[in-house]
C-alpha atoms as a PDB file:
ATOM      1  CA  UNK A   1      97.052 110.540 120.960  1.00  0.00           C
ATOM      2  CA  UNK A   2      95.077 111.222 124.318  1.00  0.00           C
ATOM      3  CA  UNK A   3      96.793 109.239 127.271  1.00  0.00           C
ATOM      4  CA  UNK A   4      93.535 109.516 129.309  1.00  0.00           C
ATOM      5  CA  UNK A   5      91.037 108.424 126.276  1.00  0.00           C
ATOM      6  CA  UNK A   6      93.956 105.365 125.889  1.00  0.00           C
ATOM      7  CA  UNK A   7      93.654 104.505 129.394  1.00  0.00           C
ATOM      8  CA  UNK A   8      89.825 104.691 129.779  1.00  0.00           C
ATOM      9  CA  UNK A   9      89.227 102.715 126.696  1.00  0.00           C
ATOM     10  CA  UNK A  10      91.818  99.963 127.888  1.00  0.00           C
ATOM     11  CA  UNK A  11      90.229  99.145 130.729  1.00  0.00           C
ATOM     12  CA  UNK A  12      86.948  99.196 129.842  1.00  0.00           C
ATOM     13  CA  UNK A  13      87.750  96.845 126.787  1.00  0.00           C
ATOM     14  CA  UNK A  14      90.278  94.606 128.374  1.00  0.00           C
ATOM     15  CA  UNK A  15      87.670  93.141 130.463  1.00  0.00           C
ATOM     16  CA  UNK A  16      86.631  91.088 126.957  1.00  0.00           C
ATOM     17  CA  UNK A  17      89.238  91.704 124.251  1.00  0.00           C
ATOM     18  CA  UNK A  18      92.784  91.677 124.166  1.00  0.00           C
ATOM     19  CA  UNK A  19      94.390  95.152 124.099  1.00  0.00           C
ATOM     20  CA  UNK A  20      97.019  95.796 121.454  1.00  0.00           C
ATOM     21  CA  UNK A  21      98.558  98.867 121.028  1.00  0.00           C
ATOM     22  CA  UNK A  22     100.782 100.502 118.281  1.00  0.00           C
ATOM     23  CA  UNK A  23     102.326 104.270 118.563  1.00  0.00           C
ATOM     24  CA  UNK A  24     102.219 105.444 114.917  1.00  0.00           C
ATOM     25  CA  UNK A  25      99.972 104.549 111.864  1.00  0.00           C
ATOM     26  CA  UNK A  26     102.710 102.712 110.481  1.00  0.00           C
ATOM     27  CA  UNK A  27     102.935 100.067 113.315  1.00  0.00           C
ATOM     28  CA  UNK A  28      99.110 100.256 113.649  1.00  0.00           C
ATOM     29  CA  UNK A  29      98.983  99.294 110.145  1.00  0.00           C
ATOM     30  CA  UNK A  30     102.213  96.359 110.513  1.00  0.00           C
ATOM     31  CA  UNK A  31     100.383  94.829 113.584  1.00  0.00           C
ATOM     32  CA  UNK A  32      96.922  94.884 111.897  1.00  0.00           C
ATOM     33  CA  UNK A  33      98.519  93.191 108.887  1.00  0.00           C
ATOM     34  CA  UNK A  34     100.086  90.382 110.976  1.00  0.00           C
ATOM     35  CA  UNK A  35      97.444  90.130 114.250  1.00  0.00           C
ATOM     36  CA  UNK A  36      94.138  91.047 112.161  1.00  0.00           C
ATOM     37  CA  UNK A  37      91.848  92.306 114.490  1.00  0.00           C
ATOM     38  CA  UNK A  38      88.425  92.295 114.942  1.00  0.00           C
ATOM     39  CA  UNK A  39      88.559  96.037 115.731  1.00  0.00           C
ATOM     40  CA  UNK A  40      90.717  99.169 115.424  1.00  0.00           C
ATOM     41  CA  UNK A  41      90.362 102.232 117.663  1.00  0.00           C
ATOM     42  CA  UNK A  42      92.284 105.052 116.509  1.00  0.00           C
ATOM     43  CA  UNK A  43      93.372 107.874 118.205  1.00  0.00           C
ATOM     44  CA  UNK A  44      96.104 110.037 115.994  1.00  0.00           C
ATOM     45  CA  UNK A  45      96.799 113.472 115.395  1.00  0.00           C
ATOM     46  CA  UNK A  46      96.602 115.214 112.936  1.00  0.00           C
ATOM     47  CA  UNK A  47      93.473 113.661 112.143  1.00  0.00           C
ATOM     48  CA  UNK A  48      94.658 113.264 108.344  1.00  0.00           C
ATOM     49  CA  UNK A  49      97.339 110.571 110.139  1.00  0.00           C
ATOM     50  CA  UNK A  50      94.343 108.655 111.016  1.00  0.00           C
ATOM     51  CA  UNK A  51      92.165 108.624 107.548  1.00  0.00           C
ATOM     52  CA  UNK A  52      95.967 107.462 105.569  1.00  0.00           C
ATOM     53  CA  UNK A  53      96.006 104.636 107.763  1.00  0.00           C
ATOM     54  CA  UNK A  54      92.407 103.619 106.381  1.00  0.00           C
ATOM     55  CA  UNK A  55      92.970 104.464 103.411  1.00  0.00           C
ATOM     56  CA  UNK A  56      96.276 102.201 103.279  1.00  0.00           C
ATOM     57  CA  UNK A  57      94.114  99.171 105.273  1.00  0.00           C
ATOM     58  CA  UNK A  58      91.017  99.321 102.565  1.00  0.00           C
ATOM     59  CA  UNK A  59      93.437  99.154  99.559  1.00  0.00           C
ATOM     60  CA  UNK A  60      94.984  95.773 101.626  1.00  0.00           C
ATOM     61  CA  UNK A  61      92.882  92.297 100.865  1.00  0.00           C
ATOM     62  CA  UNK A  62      94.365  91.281 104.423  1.00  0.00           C
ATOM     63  CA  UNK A  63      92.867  94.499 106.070  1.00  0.00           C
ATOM     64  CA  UNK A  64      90.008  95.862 103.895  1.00  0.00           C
ATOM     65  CA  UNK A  65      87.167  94.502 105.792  1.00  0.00           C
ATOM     66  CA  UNK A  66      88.695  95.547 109.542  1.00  0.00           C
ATOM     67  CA  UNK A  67      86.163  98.042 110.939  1.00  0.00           C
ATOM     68  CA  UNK A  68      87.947 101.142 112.526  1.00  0.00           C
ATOM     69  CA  UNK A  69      86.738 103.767 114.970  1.00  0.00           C
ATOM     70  CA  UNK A  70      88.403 106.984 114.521  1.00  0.00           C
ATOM     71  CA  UNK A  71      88.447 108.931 117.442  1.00  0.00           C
ATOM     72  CA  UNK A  72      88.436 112.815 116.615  1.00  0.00           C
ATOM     73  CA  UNK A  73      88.141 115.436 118.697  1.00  0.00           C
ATOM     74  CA  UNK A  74      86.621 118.906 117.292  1.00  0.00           C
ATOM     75  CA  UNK A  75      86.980 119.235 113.457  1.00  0.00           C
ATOM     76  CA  UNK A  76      85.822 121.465 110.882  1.00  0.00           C
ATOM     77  CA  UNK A  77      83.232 119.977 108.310  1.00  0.00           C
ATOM     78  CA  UNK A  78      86.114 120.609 105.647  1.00  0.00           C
ATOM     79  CA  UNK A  79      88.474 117.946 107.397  1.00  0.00           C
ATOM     80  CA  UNK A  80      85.714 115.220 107.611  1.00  0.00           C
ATOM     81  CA  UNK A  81      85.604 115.319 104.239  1.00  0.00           C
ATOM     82  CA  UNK A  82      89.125 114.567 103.699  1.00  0.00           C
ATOM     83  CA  UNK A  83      88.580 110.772 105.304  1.00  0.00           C
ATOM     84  CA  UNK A  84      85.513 110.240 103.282  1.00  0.00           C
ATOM     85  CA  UNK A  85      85.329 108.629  99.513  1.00  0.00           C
ATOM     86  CA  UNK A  86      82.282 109.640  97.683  1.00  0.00           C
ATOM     87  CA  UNK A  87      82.119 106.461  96.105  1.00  0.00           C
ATOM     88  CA  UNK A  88      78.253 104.446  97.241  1.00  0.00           C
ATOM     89  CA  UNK A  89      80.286 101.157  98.032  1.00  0.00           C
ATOM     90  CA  UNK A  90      83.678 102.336  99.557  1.00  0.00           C
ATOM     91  CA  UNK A  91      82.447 101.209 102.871  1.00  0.00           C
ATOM     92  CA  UNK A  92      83.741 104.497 104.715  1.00  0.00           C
ATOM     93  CA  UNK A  93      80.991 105.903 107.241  1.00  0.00           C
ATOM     94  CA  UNK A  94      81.224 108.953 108.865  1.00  0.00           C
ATOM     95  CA  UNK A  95      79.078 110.266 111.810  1.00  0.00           C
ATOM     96  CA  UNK A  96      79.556 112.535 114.197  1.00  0.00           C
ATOM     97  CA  UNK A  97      78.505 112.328 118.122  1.00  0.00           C
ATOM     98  CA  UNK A  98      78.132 115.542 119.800  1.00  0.00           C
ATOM     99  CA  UNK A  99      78.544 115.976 123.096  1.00  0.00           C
ATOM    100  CA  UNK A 100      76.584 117.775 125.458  1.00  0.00           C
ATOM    101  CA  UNK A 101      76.258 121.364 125.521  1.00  0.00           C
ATOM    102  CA  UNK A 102      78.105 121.331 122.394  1.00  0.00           C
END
């Protein structure tokens, strides 16, 4: 969703991994089905976008155990919530880094 976070993370990870990118949680999901990855970083907007793609990849055998990174930019405590599944064993972490000054 951010061009400049794409670009930053690209070229810091390409030096070890190889880079594949999708532009929608549907192809995200389709290539993670097919390539499966070691890692997901995702970056969409809304941030609801990003927590139905999880949600979709858990409930897969072929993608359950994929660890994503969601990247989100400022939310409210309410929205967090939304990505989150109170069961103990779901396997869905949330934390949240501030930044500084924030």
């Amino acid at each position: 969703d951010d061009p400049e976070l794409g670009l930053f993370l690209r070229t810091i990870l390409m030096q070890s991994c190889r880079i594949v990118t999708a532009t929608d949680g549907q192809q995200a999901y389709e290539k993670a089905e097919e390539i499966r990855p070691n890692l997901i970083v995702c970056d969409l907007s809304p941030a609801s976008r990003m927590f139905d793609l999880c949600r979709k990849m858990k409930g897969n055998d072929h993608t359950a155990r994929i660890p994503v990174i969601l990247l989100l930019s400022q939310v409210a405590e309410d929205s967090m919530r939304v990505g989150t599944n109170p069961e103990p064993n779901s396997g869905v972490k949330t934390c949240r880094i501030g930044l500084p000054g924030e």
